[in-house]
PDB file of N, CA and C in Angstrom:
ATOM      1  N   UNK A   1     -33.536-128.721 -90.450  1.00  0.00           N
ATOM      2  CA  UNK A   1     -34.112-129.963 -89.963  1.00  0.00           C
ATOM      3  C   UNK A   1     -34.734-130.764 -91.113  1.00  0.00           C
ATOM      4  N   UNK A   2     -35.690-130.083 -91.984  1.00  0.00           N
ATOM      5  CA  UNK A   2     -35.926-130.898 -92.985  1.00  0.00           C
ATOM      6  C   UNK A   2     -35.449-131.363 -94.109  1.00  0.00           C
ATOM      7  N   UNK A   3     -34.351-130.556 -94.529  1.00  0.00           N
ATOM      8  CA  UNK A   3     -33.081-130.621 -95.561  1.00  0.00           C
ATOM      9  C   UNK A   3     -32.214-132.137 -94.847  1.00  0.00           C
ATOM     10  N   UNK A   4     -32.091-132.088 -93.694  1.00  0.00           N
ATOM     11  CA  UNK A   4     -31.078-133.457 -93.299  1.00  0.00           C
ATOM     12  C   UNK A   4     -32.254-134.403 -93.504  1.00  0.00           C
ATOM     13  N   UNK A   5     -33.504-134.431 -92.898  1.00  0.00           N
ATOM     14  CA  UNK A   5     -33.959-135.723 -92.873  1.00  0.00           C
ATOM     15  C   UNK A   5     -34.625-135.894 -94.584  1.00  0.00           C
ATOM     16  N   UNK A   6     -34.487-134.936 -95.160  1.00  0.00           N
ATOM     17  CA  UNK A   6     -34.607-135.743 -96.929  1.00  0.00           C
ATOM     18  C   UNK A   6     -33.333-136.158 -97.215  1.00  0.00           C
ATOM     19  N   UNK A   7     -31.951-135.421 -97.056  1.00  0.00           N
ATOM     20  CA  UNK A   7     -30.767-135.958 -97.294  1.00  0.00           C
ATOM     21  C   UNK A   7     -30.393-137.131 -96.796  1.00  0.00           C
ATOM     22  N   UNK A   8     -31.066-137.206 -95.517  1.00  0.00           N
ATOM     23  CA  UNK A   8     -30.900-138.485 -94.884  1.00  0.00           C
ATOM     24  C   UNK A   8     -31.830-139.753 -95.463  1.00  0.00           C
ATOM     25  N   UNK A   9     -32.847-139.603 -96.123  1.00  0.00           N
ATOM     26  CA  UNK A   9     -33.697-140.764 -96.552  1.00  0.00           C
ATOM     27  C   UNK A   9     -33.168-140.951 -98.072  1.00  0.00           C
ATOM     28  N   UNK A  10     -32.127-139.802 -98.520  1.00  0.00           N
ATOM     29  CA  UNK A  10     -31.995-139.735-100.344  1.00  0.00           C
ATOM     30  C   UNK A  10     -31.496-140.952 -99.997  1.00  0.00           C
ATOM     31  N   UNK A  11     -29.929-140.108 -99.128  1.00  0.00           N
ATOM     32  CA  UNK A  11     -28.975-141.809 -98.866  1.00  0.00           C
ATOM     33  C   UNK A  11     -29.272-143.161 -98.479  1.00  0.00           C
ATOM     34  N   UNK A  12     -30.350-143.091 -97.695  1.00  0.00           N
ATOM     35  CA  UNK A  12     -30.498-144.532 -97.373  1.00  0.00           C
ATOM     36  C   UNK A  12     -31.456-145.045 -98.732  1.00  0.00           C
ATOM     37  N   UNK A  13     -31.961-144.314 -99.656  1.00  0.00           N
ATOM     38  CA  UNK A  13     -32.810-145.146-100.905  1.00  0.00           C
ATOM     39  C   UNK A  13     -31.524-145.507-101.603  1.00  0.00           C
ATOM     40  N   UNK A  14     -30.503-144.705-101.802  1.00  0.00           N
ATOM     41  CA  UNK A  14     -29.701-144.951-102.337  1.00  0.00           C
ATOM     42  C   UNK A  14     -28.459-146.166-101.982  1.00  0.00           C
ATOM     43  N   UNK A  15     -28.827-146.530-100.741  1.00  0.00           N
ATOM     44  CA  UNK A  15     -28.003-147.327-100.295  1.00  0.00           C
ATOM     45  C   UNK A  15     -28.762-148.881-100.754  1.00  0.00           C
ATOM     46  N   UNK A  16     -29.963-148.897-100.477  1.00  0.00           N
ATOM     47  CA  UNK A  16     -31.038-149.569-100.252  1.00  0.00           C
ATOM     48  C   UNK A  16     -30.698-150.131-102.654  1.00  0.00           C
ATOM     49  N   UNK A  17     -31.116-148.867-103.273  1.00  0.00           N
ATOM     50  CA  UNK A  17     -30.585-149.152-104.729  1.00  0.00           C
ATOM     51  C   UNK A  17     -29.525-149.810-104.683  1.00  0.00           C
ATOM     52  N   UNK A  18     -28.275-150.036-104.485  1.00  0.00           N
ATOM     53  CA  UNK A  18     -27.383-150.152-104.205  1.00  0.00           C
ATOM     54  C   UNK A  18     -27.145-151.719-104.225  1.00  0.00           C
ATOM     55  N   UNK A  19     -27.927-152.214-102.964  1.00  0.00           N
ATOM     56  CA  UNK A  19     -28.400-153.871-102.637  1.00  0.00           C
ATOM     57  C   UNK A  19     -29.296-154.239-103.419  1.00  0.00           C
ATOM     58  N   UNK A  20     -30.015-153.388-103.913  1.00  0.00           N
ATOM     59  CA  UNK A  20     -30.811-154.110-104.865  1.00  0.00           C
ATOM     60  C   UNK A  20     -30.438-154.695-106.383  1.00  0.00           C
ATOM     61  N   UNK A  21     -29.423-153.919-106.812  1.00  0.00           N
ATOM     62  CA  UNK A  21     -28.526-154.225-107.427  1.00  0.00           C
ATOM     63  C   UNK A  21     -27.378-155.266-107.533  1.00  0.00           C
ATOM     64  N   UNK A  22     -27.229-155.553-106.184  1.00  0.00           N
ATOM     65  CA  UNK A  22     -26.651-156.439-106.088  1.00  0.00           C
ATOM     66  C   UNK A  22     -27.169-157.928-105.818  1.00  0.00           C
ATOM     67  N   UNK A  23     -28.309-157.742-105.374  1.00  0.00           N
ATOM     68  CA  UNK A  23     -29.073-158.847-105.403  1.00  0.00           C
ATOM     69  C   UNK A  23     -29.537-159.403-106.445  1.00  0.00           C
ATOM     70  N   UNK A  24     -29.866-158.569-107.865  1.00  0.00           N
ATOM     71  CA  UNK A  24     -30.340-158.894-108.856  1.00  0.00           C
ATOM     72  C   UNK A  24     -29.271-159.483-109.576  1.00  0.00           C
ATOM     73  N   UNK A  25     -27.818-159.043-109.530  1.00  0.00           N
ATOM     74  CA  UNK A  25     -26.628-159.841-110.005  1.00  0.00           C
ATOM     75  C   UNK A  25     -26.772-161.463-109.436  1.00  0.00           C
ATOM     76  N   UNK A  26     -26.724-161.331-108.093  1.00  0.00           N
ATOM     77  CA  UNK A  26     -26.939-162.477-107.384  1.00  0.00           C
ATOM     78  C   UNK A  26     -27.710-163.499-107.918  1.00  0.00           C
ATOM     79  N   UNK A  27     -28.772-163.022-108.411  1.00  0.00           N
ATOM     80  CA  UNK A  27     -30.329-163.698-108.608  1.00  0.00           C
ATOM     81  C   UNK A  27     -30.354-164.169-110.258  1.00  0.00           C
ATOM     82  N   UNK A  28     -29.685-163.126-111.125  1.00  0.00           N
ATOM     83  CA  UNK A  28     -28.917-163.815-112.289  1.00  0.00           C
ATOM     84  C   UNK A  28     -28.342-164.685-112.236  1.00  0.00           C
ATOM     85  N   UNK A  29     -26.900-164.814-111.361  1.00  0.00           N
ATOM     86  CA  UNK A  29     -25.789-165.585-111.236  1.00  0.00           C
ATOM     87  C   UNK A  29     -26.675-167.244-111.044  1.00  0.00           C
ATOM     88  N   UNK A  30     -27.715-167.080-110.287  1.00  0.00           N
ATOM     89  CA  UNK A  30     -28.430-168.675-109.307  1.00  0.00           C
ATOM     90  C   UNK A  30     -29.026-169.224-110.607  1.00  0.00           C
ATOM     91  N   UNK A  31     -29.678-168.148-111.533  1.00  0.00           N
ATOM     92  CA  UNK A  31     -30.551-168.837-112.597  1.00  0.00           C
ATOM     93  C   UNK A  31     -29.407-169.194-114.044  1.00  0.00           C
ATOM     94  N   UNK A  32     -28.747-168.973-113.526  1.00  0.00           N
ATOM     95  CA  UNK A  32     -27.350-169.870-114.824  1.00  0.00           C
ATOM     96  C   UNK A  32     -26.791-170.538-114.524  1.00  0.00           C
ATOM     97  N   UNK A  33     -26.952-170.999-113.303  1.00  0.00           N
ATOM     98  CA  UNK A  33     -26.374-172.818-112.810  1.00  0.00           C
ATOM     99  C   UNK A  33     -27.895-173.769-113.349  1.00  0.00           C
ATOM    100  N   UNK A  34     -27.242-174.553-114.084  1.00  0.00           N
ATOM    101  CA  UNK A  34     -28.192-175.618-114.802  1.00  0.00           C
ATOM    102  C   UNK A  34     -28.946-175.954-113.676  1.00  0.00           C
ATOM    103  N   UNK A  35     -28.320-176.900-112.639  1.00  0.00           N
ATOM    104  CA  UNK A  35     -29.096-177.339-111.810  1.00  0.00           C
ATOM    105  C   UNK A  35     -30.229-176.458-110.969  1.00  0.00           C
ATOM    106  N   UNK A  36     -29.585-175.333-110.755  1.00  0.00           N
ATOM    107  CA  UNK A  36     -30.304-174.285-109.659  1.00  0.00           C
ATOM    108  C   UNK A  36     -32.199-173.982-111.090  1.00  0.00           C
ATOM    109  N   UNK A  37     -31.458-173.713-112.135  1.00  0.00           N
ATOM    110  CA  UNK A  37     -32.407-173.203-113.062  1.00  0.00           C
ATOM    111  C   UNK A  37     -33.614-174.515-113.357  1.00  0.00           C
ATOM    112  N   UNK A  38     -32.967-175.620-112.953  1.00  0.00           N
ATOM    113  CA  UNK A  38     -34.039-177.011-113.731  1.00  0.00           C
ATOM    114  C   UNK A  38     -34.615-177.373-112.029  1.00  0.00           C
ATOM    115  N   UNK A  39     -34.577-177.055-111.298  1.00  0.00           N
ATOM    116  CA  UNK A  39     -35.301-177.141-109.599  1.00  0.00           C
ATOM    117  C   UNK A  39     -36.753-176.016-109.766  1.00  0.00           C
ATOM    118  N   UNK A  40     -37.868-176.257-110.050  1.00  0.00           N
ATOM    119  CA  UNK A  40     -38.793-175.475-109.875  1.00  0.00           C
ATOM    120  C   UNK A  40     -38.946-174.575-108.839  1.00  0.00           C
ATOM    121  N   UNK A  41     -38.777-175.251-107.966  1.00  0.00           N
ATOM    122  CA  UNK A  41     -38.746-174.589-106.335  1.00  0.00           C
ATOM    123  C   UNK A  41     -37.732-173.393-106.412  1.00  0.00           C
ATOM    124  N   UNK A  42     -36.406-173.911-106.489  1.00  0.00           N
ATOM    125  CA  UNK A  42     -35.659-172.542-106.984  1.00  0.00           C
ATOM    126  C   UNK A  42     -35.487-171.382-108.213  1.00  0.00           C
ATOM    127  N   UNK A  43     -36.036-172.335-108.917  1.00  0.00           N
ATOM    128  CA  UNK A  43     -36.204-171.098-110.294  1.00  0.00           C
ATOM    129  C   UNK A  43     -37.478-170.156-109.817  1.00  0.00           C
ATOM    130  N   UNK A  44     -38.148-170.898-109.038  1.00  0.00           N
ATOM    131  CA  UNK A  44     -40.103-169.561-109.176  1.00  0.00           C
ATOM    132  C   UNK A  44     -39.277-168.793-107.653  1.00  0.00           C
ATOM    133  N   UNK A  45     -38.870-169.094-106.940  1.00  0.00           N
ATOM    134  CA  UNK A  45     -38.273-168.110-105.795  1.00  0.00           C
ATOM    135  C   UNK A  45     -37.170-167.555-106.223  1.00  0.00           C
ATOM    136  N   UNK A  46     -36.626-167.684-107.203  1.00  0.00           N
ATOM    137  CA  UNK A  46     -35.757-167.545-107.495  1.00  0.00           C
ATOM    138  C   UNK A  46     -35.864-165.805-108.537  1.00  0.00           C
ATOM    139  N   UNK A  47     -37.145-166.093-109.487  1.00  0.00           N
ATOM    140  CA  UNK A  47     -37.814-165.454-109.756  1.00  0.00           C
ATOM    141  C   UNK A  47     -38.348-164.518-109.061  1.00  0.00           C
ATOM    142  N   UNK A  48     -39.359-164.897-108.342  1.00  0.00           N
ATOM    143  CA  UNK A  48     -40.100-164.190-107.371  1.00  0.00           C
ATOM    144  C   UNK A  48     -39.238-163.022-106.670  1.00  0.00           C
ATOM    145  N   UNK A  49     -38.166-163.560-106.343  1.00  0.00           N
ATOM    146  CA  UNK A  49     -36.799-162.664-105.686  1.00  0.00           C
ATOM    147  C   UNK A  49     -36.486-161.389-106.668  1.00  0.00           C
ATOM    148  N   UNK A  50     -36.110-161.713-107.708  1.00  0.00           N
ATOM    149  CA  UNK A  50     -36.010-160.784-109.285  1.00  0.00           C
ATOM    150  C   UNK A  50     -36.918-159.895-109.227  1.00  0.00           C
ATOM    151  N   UNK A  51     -38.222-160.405-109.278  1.00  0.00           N
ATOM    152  CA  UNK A  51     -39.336-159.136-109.438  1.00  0.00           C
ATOM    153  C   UNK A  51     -39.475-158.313-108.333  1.00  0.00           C
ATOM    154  N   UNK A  52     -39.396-158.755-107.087  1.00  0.00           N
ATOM    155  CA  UNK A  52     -39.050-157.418-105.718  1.00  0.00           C
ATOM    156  C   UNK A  52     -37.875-157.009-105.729  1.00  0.00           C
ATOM    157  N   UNK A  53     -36.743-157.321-106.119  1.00  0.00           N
ATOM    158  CA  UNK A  53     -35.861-156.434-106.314  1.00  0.00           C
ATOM    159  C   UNK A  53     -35.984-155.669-107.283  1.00  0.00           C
ATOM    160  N   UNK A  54     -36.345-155.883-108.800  1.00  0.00           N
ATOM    161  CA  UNK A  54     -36.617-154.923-109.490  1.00  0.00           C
ATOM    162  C   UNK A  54     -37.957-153.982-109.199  1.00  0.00           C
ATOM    163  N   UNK A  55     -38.746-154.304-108.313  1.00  0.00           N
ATOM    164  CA  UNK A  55     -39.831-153.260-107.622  1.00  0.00           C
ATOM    165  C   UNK A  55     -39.254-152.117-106.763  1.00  0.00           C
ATOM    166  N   UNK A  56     -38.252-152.791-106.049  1.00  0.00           N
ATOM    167  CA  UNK A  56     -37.537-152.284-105.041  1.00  0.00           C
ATOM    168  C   UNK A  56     -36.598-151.063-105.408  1.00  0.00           C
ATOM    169  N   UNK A  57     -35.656-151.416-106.327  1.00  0.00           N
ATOM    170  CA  UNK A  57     -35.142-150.726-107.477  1.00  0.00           C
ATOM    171  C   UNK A  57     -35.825-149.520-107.913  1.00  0.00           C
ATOM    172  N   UNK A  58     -37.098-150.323-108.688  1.00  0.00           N
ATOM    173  CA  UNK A  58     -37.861-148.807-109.344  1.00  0.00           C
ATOM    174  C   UNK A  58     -38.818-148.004-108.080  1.00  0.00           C
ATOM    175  N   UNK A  59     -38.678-148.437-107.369  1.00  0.00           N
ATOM    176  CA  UNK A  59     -39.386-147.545-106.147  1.00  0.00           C
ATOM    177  C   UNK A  59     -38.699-146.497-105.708  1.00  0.00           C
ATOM    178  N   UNK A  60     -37.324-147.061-104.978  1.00  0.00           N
ATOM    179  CA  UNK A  60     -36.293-146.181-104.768  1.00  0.00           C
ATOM    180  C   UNK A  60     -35.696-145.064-105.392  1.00  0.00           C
ATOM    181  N   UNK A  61     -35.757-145.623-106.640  1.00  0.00           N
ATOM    182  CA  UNK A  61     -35.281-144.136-108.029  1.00  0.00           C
ATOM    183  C   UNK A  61     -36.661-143.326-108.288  1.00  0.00           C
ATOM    184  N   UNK A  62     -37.807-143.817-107.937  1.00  0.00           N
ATOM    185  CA  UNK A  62     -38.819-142.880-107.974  1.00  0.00           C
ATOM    186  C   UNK A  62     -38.744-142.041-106.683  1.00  0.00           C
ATOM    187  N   UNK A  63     -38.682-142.676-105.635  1.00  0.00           N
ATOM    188  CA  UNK A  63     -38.894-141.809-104.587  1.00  0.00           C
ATOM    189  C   UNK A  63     -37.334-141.157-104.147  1.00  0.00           C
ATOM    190  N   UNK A  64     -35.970-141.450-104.859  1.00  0.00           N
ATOM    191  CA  UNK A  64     -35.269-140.421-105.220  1.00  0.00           C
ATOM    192  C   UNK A  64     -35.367-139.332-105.836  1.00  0.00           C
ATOM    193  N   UNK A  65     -35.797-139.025-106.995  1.00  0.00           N
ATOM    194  CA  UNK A  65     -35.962-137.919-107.743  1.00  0.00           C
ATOM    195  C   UNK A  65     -37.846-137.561-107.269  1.00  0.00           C
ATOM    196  N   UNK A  66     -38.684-138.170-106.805  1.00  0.00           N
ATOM    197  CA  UNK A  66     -39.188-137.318-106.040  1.00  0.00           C
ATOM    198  C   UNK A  66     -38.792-135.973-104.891  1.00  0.00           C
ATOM    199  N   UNK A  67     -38.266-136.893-103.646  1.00  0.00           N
ATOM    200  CA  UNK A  67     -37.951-136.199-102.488  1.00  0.00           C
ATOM    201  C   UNK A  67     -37.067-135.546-103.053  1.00  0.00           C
ATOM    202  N   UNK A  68     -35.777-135.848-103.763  1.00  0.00           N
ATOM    203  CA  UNK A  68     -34.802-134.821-104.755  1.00  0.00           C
ATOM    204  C   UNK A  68     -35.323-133.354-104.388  1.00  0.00           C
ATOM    205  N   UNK A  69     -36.148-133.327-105.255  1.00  0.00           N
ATOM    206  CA  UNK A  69     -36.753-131.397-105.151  1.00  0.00           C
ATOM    207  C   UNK A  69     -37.823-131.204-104.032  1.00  0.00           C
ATOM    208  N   UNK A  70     -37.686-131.606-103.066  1.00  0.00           N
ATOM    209  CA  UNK A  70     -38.111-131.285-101.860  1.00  0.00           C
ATOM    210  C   UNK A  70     -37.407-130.804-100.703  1.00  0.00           C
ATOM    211  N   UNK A  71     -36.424-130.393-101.354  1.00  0.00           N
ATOM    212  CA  UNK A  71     -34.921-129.954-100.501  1.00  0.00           C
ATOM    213  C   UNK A  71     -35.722-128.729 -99.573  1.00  0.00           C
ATOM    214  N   UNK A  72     -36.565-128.378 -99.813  1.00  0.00           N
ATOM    215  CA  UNK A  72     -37.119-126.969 -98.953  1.00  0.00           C
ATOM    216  C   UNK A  72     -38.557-127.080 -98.210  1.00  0.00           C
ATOM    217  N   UNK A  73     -38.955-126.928 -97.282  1.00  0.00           N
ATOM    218  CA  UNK A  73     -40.024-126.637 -96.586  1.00  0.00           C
ATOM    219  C   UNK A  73     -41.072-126.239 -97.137  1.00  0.00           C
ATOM    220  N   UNK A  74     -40.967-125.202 -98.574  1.00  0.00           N
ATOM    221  CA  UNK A  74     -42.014-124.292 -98.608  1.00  0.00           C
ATOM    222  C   UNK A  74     -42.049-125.643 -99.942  1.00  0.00           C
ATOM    223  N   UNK A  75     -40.956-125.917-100.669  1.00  0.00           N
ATOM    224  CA  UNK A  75     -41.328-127.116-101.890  1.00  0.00           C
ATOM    225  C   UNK A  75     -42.355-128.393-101.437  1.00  0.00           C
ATOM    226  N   UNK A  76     -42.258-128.931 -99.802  1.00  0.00           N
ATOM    227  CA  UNK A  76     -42.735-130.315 -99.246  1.00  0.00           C
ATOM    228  C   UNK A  76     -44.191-129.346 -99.055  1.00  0.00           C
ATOM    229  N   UNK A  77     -44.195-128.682 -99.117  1.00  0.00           N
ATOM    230  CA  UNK A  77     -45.868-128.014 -97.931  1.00  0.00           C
ATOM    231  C   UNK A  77     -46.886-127.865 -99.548  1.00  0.00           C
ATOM    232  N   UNK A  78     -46.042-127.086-100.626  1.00  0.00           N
ATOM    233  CA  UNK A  78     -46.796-127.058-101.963  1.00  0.00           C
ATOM    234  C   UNK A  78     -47.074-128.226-102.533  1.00  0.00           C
ATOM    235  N   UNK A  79     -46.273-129.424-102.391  1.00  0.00           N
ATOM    236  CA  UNK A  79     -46.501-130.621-102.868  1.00  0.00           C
ATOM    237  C   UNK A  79     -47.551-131.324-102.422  1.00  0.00           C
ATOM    238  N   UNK A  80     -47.140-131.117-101.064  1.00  0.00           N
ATOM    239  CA  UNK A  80     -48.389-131.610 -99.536  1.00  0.00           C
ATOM    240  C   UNK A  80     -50.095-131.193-100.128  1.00  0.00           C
ATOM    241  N   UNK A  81     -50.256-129.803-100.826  1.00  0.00           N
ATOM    242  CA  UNK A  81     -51.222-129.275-100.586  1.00  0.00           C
ATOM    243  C   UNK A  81     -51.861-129.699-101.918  1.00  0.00           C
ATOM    244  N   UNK A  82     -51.181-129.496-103.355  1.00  0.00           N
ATOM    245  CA  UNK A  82     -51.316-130.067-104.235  1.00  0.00           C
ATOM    246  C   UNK A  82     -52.039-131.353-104.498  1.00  0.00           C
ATOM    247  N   UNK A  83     -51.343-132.249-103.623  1.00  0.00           N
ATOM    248  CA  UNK A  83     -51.797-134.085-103.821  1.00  0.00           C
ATOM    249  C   UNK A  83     -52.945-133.999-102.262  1.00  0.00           C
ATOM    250  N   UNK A  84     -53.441-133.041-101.785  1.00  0.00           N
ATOM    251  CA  UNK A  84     -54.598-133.607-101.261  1.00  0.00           C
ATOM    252  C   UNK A  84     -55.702-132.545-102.020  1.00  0.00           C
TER     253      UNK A  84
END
């Protein structure tokens, strides 16, 4: 039971990395159209967009190789006991 639901949250961070990645292509692509880049309004959201995806990004690969070695019951309960 607890082996699927970490396997099950690896994949969805990983899916989740995935879009975030692709959004940040996206979010490149908007800020190299002259016009899109010289619109304030769209360059700072445009921006703004960039930095939560790259939050998003480094969250996900942290809390991948976290949960990673939590594949076991007795690994989540030592961790559990540790950080309180």
């Amino acid at each position: 039971m607890w082996r699927n639901l970490i396997d099950s949250l690896i994949k969805e961070w990983k899916t989740l990395n995935i879009i975030s990645v692709l959004l940040l292509s996206a979010i490149l692509t908007i800020l190299q159209i002259e016009s899109a880049a010289n619109d304030p309004v769209i360059r700072y959201s445009a921006l703004l967009s960039m930095v939560c995806a790259l939050m998003s990004l480094f969250y996900g690969c942290i809390y991948i190789i976290r949960f990673g070695t939590m594949r076991t019951l007795y690994q989540a309960a030592e961790w559990a006991l540790v950080g309180a």
